[in-house]
Protein backbone atom coordinates (compact mmCIF):
# COMPACT_ATOMS: atom_id res chain seq x y z
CA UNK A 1 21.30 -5.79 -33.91
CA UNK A 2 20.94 -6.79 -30.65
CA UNK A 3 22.32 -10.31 -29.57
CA UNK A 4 21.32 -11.81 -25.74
CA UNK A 5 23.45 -14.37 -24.83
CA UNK A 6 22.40 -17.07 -21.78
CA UNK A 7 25.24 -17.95 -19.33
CA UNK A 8 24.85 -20.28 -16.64
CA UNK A 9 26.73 -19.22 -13.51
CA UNK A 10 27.84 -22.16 -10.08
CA UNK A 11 25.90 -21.19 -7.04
CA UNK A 12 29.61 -21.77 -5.49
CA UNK A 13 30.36 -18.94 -6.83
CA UNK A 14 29.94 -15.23 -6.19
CA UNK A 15 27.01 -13.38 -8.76
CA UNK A 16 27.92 -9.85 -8.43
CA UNK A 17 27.83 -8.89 -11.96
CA UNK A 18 24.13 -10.56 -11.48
CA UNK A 19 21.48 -7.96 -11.50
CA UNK A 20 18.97 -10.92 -10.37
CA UNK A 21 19.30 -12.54 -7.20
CA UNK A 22 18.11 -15.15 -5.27
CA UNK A 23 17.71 -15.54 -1.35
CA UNK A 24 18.91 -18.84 -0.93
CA UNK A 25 21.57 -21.63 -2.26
CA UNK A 26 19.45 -24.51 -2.23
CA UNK A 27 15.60 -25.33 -1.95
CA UNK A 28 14.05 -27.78 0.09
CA UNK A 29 10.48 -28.81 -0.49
CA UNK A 30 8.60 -30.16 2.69
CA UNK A 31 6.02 -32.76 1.63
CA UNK A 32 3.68 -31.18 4.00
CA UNK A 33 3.47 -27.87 2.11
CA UNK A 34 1.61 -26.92 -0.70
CA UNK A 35 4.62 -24.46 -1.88
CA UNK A 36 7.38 -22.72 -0.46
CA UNK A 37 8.00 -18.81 -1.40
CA UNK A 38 11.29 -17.47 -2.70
CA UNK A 39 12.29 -13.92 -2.32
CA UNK A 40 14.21 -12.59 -5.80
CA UNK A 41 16.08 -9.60 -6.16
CA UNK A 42 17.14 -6.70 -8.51
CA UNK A 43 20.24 -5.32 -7.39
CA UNK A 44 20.69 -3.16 -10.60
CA UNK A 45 19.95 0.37 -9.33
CA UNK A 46 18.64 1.79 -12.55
CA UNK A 47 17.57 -0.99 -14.90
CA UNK A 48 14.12 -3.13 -14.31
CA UNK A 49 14.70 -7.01 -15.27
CA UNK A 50 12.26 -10.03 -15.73
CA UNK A 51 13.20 -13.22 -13.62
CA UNK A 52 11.80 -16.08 -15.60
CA UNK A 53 12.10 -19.50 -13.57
CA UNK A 54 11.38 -22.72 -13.98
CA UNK A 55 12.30 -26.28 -12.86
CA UNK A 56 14.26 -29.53 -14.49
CA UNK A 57 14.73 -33.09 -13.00
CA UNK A 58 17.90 -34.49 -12.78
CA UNK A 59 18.27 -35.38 -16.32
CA UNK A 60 17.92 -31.96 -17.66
CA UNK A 61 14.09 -32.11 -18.12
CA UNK A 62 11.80 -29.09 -17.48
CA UNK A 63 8.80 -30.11 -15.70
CA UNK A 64 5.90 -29.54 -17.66
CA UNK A 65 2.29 -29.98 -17.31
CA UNK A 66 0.89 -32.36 -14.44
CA UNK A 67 4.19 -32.93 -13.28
CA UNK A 68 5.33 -32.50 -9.12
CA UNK A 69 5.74 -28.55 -9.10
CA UNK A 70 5.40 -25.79 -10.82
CA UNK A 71 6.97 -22.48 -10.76
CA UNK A 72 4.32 -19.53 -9.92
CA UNK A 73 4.35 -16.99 -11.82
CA UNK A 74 6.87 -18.42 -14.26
CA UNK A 75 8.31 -14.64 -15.23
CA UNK A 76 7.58 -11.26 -13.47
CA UNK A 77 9.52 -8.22 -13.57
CA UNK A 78 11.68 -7.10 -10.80
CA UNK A 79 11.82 -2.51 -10.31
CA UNK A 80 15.37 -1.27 -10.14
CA UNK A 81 16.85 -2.46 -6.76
CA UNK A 82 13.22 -4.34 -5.88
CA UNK A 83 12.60 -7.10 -5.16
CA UNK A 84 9.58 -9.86 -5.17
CA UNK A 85 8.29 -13.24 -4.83
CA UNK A 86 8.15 -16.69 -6.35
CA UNK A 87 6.54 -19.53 -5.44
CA UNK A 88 7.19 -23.20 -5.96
CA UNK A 89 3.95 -25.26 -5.76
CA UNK A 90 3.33 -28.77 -5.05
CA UNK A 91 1.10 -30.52 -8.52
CA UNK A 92 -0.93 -33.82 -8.02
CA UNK A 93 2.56 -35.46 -9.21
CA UNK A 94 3.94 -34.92 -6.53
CA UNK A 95 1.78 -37.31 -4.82
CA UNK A 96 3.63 -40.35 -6.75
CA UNK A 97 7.01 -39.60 -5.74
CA UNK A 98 8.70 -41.72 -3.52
CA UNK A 99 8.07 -41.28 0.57
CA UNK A 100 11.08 -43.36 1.79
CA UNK A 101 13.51 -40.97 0.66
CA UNK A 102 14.56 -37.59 -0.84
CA UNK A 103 13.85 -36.38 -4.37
CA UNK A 104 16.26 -34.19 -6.20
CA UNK A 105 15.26 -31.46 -9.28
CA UNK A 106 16.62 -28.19 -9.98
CA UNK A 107 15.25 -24.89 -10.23
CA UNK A 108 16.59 -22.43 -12.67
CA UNK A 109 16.62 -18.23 -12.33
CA UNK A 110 17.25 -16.71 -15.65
CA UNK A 111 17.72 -12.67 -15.51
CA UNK A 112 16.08 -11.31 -18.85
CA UNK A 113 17.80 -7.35 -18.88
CA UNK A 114 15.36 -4.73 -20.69
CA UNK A 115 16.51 -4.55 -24.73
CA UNK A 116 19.10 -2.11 -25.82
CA UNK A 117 17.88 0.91 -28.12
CA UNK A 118 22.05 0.78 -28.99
CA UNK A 119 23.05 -1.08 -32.03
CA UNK A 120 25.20 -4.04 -31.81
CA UNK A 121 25.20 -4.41 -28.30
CA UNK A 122 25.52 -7.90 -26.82
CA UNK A 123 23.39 -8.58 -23.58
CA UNK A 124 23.77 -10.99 -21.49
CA UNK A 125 21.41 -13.17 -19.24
CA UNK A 126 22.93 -14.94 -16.05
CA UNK A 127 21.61 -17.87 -14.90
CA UNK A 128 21.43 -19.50 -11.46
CA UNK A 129 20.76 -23.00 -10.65
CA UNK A 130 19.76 -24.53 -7.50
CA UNK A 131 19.00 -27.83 -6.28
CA UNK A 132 15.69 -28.42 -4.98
CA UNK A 133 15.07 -31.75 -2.66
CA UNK A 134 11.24 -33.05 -2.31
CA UNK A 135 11.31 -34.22 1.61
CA UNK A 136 8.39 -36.50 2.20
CA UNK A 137 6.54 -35.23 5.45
CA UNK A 138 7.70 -37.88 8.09
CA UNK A 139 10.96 -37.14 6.96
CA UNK A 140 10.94 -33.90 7.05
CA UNK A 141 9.49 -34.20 10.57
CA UNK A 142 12.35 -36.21 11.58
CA UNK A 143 14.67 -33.80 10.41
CA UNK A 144 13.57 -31.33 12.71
CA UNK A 145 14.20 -33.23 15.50
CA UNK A 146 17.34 -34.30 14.70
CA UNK A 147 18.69 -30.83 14.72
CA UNK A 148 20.61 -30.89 17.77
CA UNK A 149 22.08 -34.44 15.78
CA UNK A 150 22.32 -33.79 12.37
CA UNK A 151 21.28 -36.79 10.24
CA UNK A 152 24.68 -36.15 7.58
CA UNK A 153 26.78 -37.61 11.04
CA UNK A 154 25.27 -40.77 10.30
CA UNK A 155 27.64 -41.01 7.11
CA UNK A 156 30.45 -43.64 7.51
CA UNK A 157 33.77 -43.92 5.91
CA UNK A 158 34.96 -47.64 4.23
CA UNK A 159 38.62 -48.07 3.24
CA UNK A 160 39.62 -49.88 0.13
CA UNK A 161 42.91 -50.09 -1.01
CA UNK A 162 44.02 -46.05 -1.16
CA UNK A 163 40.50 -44.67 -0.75
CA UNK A 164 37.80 -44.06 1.47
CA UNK A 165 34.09 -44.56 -0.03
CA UNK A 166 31.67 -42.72 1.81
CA UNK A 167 28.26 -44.55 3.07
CA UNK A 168 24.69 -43.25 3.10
CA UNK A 169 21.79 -45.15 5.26
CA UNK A 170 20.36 -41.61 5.50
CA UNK A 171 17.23 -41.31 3.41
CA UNK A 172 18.38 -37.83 2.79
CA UNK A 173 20.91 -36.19 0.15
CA UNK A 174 24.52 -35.34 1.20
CA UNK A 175 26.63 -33.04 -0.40
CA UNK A 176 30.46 -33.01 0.34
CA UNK A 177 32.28 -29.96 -0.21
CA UNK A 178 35.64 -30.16 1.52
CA UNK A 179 37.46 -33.66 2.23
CA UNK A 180 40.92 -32.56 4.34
CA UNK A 181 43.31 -34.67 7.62
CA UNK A 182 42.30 -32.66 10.05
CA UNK A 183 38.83 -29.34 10.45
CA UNK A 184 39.61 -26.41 8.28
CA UNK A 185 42.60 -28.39 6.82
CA UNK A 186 43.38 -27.86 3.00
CA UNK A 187 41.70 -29.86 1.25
CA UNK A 188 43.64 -33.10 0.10
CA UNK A 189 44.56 -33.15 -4.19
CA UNK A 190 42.35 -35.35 -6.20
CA UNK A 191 39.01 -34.38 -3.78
CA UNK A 192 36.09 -33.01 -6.31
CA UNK A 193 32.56 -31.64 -4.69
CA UNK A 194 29.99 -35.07 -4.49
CA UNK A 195 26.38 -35.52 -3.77
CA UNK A 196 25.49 -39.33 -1.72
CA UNK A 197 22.32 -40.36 -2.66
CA UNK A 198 19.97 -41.80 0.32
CA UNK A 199 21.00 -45.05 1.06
CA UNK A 200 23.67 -45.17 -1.40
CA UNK A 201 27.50 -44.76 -1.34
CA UNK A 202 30.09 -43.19 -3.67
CA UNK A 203 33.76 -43.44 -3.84
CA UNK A 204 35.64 -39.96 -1.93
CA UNK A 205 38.20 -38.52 -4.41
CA UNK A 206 41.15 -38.21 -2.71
CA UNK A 207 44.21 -40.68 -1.31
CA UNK A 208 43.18 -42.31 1.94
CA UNK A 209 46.84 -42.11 2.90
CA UNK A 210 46.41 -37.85 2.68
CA UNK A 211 43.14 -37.97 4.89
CA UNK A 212 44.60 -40.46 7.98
CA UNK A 213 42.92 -41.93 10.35
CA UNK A 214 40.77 -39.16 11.23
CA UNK A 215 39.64 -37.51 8.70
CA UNK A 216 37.44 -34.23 7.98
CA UNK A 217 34.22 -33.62 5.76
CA UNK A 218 32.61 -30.69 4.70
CA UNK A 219 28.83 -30.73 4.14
CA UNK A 220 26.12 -28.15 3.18
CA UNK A 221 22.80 -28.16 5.56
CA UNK A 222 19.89 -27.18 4.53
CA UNK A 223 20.21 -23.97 5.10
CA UNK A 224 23.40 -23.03 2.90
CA UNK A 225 26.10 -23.65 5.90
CA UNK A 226 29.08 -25.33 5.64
CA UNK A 227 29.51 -27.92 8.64
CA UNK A 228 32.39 -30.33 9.43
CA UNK A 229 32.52 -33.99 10.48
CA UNK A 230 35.20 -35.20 12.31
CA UNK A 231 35.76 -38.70 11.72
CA UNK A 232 37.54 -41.75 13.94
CA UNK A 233 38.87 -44.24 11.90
CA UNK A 234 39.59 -48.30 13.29
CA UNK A 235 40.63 -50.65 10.78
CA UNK A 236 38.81 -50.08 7.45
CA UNK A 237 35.37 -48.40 8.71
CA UNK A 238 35.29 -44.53 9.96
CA UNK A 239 32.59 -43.38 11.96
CA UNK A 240 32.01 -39.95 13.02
CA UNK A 241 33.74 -38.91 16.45
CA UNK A 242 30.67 -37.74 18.41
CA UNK A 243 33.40 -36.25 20.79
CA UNK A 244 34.21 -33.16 18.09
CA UNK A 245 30.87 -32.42 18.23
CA UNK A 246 30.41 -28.25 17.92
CA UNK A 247 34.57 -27.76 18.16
């Protein structure tokens, strides 16, 4: 009897007992495409496998039907150290989502290995799962141009009591990786990994005591990078210290 097991694997992590891989750690959706391509991978050099995707909103939902994308095609096979292409497509729903701000899903890559002719042999099918944002086209315009000035340096910091929370008039998501007293300092006890939503805030795990008066974040750009900000601290409000700019 053959028994295949599904285990879902962190994108934080490394996949390289995967045999299905894919090109990037997060997706983000322009509104002024009609998809965006993703390139998969086999890196088994013997076995073919089918990469089945497909795409949930943030409470767990697959997408189905007439709703904002689609995954194209939703399972292909991938030759023995091949690779090929998926695309994500834009669907009339995605029309009524809001243009003011981002819009968070996920997309899921499940690796489907070819069936055993051994008896009793238990297979087992990673899973990956990546975010995918929905940028509406003027923002993702603006985005563009703020490369030089990356919009996440318009976070602030707000001290109550023995924490910082961390502020959002971005219309953009944030994820914090790394909250530490100083750039490429260890990262201070009670911090846990946090997405701000646009114009939102959330409390930073961690004593403000242990991050000082100038405290470091770590963020994630778009493109899978981990950047700092450096941040100057007066009274209770921290604002990023334009001056550590690129050090």
């Amino acid at each position: 009897m053959s028994l295949l097991a599904s285990v879902t694997v962190s994108t934080v992590l490394p996949s390289a007992q995967a045999a299905i891989s894919l090109d990037r750690t997060r997706v983000v959706f322009p509104g002024n495409e009609k998809s965006v391509s993703l390139t998969v991978r086999n890196q088994n050099p013997e076995l073919p496998y089918l990469a089945q995707g497909w795409l949930e909103d943030v409470q767990g939902t697959k997408l189905e039907g007439n709703s904002a994308f689609t995954v194209l095609p939703p399972v292909q096979r991938v030759e023995p150290q091949g690779q090929t292409q998926l695309k994500i497509q834009a669907m009339p729903g995605a029309n009524l989502l809001p243009q003011d701000r981002e819009s968070l899903f996920y997309f899921n890559l499940r690796e489907i290995p070819p069936q055993s002719d051994k008896q009793n042999v238990l297979q087992i099918a990673l899973q990956t799962r990546v975010k995918l944002f929905y940028r509406p086209a003027a923002l993702a315009e603006a985005a563009a141009k703020q490369q030089a000035i990356p919009f996440q340096e318009q976070l602030t910091l707000t001290k109550s009591g023995d924490s910082y929370r961390v502020n959002n008039p971005t219309p953009y998501f944030v994820t914090l990786i790394g909250a530490s007293a100083k750039k490429d300092g260890e990262v201070v006890k009670g911090f846990e990994p946090l997405m701000v939503p646009p114009k939102g805030s959330i409390q930073l795990g961690g004593s403000a005591v242990a991050l000082g008066a100038t405290p470091a974040l770590v963020y994630v750009n778009d493109y899978g990078g981990q950047m700092a900000l450096i941040f100057r601290c007066g009274g209770a409000t921290c604002q990023v210290d334009e001056r550590q700019r690129g050090k």
